[in-house]
N, C-alpha and C. Protein backbone atom coordinates (compact mmCIF):
# COMPACT_ATOMS: atom_id res chain seq x y z
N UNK A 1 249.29 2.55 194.01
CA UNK A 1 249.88 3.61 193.19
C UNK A 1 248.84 4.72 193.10
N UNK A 2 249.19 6.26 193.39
CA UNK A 2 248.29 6.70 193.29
C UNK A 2 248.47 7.27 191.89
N UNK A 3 247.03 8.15 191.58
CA UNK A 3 246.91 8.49 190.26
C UNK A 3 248.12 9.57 189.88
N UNK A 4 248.54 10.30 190.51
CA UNK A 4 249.67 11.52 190.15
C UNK A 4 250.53 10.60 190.25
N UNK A 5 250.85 9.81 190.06
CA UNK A 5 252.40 8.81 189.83
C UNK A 5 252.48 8.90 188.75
N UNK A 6 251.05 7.77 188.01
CA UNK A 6 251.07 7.58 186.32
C UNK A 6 251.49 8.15 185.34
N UNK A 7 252.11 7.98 184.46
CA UNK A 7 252.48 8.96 183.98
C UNK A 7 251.20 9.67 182.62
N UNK A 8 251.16 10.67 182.39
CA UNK A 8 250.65 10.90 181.92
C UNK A 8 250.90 11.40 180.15
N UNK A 9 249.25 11.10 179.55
CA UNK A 9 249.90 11.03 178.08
C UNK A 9 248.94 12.29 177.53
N UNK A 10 249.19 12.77 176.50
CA UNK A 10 248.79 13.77 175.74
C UNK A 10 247.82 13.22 174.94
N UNK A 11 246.53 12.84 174.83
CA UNK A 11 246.25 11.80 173.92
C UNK A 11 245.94 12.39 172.41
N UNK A 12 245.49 13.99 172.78
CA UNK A 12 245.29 14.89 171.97
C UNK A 12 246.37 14.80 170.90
N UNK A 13 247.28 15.08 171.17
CA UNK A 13 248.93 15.33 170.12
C UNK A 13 249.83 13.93 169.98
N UNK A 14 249.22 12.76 170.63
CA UNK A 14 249.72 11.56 169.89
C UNK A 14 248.51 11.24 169.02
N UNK A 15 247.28 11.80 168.75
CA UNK A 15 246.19 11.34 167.90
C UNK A 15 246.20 12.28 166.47
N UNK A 16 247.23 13.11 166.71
CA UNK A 16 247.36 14.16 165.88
C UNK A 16 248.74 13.50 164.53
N UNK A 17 249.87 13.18 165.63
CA UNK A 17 250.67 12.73 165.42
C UNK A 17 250.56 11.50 164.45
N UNK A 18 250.25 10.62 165.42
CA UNK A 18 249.49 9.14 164.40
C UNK A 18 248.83 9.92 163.14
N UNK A 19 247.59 10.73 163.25
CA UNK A 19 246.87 11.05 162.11
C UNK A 19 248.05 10.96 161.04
N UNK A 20 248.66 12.61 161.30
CA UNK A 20 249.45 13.02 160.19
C UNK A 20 250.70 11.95 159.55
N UNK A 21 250.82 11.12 160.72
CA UNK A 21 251.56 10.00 159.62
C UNK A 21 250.95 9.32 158.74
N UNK A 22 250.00 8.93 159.52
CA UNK A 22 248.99 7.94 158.01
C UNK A 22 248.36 8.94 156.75
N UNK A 23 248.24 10.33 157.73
CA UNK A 23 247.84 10.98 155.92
C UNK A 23 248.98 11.17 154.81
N UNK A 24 250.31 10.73 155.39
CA UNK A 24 251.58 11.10 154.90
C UNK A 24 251.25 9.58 153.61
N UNK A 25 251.48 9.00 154.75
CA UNK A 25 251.20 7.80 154.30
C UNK A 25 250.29 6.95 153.27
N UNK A 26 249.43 7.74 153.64
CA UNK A 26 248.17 7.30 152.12
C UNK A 26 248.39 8.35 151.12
N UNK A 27 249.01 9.30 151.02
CA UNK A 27 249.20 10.55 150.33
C UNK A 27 250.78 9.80 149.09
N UNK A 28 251.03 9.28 150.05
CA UNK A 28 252.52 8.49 149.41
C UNK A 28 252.29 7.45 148.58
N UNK A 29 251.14 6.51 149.31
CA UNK A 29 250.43 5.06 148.55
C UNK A 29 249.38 5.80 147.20
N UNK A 30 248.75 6.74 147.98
CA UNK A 30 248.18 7.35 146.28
C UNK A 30 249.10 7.74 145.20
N UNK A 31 250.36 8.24 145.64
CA UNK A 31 251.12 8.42 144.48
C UNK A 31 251.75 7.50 143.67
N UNK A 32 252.32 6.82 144.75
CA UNK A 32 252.52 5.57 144.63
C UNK A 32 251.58 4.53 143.39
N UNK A 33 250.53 4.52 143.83
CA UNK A 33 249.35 3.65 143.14
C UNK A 33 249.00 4.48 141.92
N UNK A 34 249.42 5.87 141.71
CA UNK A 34 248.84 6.04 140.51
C UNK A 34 250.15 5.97 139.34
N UNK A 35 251.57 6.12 140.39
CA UNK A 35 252.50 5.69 139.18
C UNK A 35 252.56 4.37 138.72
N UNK A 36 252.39 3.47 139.66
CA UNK A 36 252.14 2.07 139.13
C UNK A 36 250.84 2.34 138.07
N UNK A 37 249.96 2.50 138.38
CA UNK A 37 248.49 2.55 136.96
C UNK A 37 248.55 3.19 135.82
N UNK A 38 249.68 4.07 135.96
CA UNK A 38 250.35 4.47 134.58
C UNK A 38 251.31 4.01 133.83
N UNK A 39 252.24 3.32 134.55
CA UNK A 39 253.18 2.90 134.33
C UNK A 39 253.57 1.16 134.49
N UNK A 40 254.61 0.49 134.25
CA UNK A 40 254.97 -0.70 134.13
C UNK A 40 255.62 -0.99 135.49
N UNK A 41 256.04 -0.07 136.22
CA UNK A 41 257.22 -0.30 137.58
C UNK A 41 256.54 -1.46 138.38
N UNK A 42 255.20 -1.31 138.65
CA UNK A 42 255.00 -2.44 139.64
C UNK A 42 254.82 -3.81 139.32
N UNK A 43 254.66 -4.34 137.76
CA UNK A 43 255.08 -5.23 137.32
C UNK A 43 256.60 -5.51 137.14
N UNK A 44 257.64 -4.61 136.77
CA UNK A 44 258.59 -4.88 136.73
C UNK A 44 259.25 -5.43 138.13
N UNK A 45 258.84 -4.13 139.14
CA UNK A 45 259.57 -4.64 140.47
C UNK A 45 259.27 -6.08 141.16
N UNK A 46 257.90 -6.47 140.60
CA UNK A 46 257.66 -7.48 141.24
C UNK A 46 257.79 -8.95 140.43
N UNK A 47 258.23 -8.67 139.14
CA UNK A 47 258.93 -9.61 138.36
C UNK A 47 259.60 -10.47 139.22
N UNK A 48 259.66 -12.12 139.45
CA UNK A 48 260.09 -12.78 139.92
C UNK A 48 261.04 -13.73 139.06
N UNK A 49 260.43 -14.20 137.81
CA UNK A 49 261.07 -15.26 136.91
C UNK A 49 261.63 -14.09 135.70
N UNK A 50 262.25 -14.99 134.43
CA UNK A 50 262.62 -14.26 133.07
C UNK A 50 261.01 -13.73 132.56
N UNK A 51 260.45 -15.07 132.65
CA UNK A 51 259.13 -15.13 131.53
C UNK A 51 258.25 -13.76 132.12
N UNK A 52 258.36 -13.34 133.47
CA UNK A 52 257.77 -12.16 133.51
C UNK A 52 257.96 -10.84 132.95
N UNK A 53 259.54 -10.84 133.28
CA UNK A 53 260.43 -9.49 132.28
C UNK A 53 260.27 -9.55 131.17
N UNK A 54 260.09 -10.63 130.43
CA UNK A 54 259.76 -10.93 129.11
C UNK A 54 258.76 -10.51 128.36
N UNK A 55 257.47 -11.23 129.24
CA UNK A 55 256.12 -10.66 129.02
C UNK A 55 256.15 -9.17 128.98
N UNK A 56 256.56 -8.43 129.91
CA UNK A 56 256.48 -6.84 130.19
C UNK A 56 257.29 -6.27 128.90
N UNK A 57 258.27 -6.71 128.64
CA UNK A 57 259.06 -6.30 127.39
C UNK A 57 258.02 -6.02 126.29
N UNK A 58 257.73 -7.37 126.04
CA UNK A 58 257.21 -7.33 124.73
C UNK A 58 255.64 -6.72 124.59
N UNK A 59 255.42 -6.27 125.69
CA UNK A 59 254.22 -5.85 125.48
C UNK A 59 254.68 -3.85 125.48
N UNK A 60 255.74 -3.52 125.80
CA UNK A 60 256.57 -2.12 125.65
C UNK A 60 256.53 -2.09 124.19
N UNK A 61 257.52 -3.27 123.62
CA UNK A 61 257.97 -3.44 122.45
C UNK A 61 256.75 -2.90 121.24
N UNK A 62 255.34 -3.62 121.65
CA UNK A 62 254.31 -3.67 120.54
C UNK A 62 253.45 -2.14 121.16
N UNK A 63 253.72 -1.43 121.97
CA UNK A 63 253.59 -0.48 122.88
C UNK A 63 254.06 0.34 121.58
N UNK A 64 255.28 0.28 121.61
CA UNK A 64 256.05 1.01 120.93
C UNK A 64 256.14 1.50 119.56
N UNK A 65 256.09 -0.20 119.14
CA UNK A 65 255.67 -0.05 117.58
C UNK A 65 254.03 0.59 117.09
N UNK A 66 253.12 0.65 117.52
CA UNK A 66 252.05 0.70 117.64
C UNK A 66 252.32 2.77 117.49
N UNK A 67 252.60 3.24 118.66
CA UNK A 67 252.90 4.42 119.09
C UNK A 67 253.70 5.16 117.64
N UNK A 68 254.46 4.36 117.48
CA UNK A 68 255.62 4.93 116.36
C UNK A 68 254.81 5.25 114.92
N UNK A 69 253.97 4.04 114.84
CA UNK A 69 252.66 4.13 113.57
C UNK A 69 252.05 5.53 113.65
N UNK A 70 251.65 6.22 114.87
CA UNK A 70 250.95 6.86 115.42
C UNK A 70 251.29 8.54 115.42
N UNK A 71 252.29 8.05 115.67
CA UNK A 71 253.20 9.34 115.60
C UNK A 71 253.72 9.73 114.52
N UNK A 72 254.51 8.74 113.64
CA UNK A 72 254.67 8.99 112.34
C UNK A 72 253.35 9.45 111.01
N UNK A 73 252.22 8.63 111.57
CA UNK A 73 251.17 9.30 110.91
C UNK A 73 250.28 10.74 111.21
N UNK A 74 250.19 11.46 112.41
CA UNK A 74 250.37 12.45 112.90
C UNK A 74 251.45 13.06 112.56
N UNK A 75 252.78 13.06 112.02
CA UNK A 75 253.89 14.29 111.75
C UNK A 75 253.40 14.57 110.26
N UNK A 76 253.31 13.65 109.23
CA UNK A 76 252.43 13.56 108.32
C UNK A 76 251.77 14.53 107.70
N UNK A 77 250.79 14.33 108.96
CA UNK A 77 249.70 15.25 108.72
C UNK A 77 249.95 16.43 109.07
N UNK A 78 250.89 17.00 110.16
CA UNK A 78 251.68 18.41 110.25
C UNK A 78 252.31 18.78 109.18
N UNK A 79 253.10 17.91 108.61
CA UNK A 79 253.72 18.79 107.87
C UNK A 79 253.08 18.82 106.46
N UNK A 80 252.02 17.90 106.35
CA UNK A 80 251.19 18.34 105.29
C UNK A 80 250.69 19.60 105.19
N UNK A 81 250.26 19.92 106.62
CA UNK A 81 249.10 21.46 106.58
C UNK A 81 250.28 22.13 106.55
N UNK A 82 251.20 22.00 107.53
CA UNK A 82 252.45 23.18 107.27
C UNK A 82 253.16 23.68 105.82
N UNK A 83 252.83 22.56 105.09
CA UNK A 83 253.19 22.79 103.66
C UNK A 83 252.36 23.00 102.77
N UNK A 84 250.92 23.31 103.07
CA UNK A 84 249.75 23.69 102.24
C UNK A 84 249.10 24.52 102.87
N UNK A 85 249.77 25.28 103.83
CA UNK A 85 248.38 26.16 104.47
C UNK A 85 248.73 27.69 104.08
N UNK A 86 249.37 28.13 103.14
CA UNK A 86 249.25 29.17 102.62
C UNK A 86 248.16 29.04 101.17
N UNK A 87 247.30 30.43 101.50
CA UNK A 87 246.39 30.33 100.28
C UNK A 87 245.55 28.88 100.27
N UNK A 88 244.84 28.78 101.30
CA UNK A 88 243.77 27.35 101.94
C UNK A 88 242.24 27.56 101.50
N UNK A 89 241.30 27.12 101.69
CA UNK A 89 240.22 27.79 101.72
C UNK A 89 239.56 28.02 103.00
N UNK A 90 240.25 26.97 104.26
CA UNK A 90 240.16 27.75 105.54
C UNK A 90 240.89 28.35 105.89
N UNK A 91 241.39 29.48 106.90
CA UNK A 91 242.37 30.60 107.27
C UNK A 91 242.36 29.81 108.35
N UNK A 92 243.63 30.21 109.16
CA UNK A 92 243.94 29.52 110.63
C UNK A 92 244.49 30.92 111.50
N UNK A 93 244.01 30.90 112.79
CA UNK A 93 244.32 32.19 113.35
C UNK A 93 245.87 31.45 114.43
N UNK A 94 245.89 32.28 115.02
CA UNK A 94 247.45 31.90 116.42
C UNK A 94 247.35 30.85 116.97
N UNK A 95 245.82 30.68 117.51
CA UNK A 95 245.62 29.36 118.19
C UNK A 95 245.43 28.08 117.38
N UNK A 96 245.26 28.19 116.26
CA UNK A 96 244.97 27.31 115.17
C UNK A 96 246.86 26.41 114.98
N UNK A 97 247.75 27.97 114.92
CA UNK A 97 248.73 27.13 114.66
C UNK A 97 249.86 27.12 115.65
N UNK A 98 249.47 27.71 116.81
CA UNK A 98 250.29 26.84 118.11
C UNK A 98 250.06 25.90 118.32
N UNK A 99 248.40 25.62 118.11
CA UNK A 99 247.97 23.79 118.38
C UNK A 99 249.04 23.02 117.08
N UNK A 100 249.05 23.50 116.07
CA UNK A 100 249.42 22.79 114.83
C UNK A 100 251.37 22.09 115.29
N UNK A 101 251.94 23.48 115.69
CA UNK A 101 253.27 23.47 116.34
C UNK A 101 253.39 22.74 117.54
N UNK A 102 252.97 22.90 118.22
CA UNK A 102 252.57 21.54 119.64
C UNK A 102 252.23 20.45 119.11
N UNK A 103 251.80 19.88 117.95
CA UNK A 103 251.47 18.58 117.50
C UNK A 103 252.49 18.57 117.02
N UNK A 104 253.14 19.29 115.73
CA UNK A 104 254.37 18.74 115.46
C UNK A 104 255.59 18.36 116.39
N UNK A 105 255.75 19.29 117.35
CA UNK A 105 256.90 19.31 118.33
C UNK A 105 257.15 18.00 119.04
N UNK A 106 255.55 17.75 120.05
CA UNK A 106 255.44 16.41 120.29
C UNK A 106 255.34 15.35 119.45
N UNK A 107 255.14 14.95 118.33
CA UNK A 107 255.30 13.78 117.59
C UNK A 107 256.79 14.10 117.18
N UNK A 108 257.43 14.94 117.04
CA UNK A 108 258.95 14.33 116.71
C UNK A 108 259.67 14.24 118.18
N UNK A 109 259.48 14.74 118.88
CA UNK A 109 260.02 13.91 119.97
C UNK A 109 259.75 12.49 120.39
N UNK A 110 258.54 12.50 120.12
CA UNK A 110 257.92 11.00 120.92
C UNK A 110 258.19 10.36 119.49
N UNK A 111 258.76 10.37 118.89
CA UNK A 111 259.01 9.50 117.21
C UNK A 111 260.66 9.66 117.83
N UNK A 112 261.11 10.41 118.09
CA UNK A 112 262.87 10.40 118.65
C UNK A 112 263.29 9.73 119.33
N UNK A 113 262.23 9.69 120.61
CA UNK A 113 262.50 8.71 121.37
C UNK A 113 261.80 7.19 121.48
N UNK A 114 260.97 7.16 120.41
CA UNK A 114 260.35 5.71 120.45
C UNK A 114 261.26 4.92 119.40
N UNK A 115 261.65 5.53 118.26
CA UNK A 115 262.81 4.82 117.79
C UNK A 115 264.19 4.41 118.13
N UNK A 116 264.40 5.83 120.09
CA UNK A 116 265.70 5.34 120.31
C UNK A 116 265.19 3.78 121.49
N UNK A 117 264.48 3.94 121.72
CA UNK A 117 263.80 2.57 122.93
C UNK A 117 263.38 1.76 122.02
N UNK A 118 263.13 1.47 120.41
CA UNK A 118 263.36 0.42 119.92
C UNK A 118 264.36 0.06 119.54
N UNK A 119 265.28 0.63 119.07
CA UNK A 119 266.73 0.62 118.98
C UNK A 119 267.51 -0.39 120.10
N UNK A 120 267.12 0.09 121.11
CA UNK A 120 267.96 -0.51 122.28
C UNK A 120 267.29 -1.68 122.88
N UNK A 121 266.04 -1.42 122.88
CA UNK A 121 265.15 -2.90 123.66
C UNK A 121 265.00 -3.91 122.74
N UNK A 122 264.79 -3.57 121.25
CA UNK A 122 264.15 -4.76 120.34
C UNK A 122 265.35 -5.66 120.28
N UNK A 123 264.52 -7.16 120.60
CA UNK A 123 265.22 -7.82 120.45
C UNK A 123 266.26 -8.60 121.65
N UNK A 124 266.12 -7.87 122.78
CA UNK A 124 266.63 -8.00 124.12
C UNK A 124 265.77 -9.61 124.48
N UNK A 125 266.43 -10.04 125.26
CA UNK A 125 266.11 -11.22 126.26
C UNK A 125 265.68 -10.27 127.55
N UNK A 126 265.70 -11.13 128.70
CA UNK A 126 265.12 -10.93 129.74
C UNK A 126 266.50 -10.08 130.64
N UNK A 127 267.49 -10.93 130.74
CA UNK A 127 268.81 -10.12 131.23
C UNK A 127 269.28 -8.89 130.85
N UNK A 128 269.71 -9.36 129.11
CA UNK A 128 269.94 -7.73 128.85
C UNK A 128 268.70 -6.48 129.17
N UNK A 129 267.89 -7.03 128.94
CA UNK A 129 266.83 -5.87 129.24
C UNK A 129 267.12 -5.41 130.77
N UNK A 130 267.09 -6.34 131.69
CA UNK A 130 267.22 -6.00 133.39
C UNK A 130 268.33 -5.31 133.43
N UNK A 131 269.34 -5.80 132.62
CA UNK A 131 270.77 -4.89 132.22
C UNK A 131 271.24 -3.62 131.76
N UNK A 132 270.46 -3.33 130.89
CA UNK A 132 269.74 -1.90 130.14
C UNK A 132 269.19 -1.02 131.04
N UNK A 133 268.02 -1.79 131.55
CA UNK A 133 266.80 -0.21 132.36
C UNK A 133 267.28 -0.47 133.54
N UNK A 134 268.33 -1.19 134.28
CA UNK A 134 269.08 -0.56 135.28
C UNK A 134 270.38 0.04 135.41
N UNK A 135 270.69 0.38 134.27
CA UNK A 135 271.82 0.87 134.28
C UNK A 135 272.50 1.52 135.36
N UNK A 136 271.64 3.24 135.78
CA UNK A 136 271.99 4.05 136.28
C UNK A 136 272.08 3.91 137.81
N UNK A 137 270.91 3.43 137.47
CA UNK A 137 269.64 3.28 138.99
C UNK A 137 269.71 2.11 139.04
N UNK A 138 269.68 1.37 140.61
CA UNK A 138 269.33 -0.42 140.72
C UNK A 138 267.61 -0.44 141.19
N UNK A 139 267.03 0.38 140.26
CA UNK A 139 265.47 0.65 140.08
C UNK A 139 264.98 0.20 138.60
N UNK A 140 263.45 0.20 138.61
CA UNK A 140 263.01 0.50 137.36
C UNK A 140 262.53 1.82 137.59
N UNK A 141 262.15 2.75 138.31
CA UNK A 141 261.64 3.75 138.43
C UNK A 141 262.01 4.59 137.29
N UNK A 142 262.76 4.87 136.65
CA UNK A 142 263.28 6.33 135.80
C UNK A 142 262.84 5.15 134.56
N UNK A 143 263.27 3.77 134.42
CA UNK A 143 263.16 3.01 133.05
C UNK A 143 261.24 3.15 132.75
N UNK A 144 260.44 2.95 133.84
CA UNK A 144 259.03 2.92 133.92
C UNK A 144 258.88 4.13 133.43
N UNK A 145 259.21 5.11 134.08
CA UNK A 145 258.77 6.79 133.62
C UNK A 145 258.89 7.07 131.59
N UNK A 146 260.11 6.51 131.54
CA UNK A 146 260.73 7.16 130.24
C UNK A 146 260.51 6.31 129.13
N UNK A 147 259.74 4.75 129.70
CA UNK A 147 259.18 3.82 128.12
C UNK A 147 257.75 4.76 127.89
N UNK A 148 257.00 5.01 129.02
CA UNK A 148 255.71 5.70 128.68
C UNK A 148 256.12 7.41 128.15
N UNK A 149 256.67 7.74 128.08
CA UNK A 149 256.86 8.72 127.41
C UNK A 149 256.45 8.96 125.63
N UNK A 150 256.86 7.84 125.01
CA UNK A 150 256.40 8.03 123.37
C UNK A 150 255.07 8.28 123.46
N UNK A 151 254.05 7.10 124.24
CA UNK A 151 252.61 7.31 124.42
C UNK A 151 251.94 8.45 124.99
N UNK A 152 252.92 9.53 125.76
CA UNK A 152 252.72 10.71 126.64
C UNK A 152 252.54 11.36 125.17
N UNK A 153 253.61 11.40 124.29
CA UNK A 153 253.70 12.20 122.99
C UNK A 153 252.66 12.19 122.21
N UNK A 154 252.22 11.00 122.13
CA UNK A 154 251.20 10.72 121.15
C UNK A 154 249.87 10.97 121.36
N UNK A 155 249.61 11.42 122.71
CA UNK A 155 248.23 11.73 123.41
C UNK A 155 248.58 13.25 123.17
N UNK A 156 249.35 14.07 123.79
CA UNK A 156 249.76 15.32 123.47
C UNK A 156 249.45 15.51 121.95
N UNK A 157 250.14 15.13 120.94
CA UNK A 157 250.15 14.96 119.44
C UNK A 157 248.67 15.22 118.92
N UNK A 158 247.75 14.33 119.49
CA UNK A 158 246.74 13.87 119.03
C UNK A 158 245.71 15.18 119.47
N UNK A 159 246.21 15.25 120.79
CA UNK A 159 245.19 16.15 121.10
C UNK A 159 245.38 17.56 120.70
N UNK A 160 246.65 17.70 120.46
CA UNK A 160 246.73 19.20 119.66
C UNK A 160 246.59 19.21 118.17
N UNK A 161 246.26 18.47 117.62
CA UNK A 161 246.00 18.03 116.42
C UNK A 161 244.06 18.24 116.47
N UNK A 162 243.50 17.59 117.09
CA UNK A 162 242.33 17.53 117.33
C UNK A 162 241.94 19.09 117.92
N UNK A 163 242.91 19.95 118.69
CA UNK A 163 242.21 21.05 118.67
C UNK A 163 242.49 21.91 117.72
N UNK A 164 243.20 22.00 116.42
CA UNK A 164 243.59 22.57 115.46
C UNK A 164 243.00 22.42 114.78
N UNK A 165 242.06 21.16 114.16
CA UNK A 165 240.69 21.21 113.54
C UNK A 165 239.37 21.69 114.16
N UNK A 166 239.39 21.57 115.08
CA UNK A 166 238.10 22.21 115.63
C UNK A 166 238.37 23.81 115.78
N UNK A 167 239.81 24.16 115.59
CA UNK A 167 239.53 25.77 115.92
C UNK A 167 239.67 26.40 114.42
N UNK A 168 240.46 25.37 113.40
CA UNK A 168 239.84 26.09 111.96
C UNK A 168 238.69 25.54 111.20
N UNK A 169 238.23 24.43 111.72
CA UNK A 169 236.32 24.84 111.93
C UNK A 169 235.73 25.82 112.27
N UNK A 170 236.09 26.16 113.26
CA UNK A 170 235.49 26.80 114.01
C UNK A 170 235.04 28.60 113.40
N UNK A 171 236.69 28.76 112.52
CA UNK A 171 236.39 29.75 111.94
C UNK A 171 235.47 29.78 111.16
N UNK A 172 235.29 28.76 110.26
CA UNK A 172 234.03 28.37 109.10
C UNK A 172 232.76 28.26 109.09
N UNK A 173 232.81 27.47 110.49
CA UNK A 173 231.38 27.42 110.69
C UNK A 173 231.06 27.07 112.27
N UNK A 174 231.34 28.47 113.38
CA UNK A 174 231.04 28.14 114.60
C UNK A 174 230.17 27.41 115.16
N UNK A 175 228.76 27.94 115.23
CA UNK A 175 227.64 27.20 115.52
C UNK A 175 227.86 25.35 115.51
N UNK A 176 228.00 24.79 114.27
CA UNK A 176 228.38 23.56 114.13
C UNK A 176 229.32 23.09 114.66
N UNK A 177 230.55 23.89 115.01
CA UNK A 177 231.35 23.03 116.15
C UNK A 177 230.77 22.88 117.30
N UNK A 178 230.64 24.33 118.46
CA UNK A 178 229.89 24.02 120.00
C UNK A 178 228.35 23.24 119.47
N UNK A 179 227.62 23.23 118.80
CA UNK A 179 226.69 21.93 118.20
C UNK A 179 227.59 20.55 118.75
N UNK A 180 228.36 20.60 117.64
CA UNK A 180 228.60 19.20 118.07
C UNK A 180 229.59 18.77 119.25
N UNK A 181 230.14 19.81 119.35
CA UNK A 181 231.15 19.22 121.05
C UNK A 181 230.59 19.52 121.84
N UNK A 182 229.37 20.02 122.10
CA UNK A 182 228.17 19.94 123.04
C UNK A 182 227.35 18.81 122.89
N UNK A 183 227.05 18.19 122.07
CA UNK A 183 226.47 16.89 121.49
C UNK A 183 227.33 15.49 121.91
N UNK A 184 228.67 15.61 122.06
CA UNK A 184 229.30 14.47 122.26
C UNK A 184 229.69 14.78 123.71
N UNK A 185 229.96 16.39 124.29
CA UNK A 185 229.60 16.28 126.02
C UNK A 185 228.66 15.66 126.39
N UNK A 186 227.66 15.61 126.34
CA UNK A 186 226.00 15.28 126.40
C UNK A 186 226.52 13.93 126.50
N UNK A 187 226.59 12.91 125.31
CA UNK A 187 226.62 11.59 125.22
C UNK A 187 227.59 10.93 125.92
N UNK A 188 228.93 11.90 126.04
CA UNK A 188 229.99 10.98 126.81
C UNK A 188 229.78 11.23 128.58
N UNK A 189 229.12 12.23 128.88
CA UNK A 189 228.42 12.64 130.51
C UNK A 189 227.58 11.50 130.16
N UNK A 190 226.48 11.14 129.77
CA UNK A 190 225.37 10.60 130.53
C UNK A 190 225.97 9.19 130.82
N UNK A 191 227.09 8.65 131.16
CA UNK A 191 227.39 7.58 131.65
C UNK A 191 227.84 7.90 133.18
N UNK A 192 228.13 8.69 133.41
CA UNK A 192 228.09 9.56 134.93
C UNK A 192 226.87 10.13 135.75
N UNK A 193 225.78 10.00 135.11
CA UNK A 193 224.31 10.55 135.42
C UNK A 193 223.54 9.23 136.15
């Protein structure tokens, strides 16, 4: 056979080809892998017995209740300042109380919806539950997304809460805030050093 018979290959643009599938591909498994690390789906999907769905339940369940503590004690505290912050002895500027309004907003949602997912899950067995968060979908995908949601609220909540004191600190006594949130950068970096 001589050599102009063979057929010939591109090796250039099948090495290209291959590449871009596997970057597709690990690009998909990273997403992949980080919705599972946020979420419950890859325990659920890979639930084999009851006692597994079970386990995953009830650990939503105390998820939940936990969150609801959390949130309800955060609205609390909104509508405390919202109902005492005229005539204060600190003043609060725009950013003081969009953070304040973003904390409230998110804790009554994530309090809306953590009482409607205890409502419906507490108390479930293993079936009805598989019965429930597949309703729509023969997935857990959308059920995984939407139990972590109260806890989405409550991090939101918290953290706009936490910047609403530091920015009517801040009016009071600048220096001492970047002091100290420069002080706890410092300490929470040097575990990365």
């Amino acid at each position: 056979i001589a050599p102009s018979l063979l057929p010939r290959v591109n090796t250039v643009a099948s090495t290209t080809s291959v590449q871009s599938r596997l970057s597709i591909a690990s690009g998909s498994t990273t997403l992949s892998g980080a919705y599972d690390a946020v979420t419950y789906y890859r325990e659920l999907r890979e639930a084999e017995h009851d006692a597994h769905v079970e386990a995953v339940l009830a650990r939503l369940v105390r998820e939940w209740q936990y969150v609801g503590a959390t949130l309800l004690a955060v609205a609390a505290l909104d509508t405390t300042v919202f109902g005492f912050s005229s005539g204060t002895l600190f003043g609060m500027d725009g950013f003081a109380l969009r953070c304040l309004t973003v904390s409230a907003i998110s804790s009554a949602l994530g309090l809306a919806l953590d009482a409607g997912l205890l409502f419906v899950y507490l108390g479930a067995d293993a079936r009805k539950f598989q019965a429930l968060a597949q309703t729509l979908y023969p997935s857990y995908f959308y059920f995984a997304l939407t139990s972590r949601l109260p806890l989405f609220a409550a991090l939101i909540s918290l953290l706009s809460l936490a910047a609403f004191l530091l920015a009517v600190a801040f009016t009071a006594w600048p220096s001492a805030v970047l002091a100290a949130c420069g002080v706890v950068g410092v300490l929470v970096g040097l575990q990365y050093v």
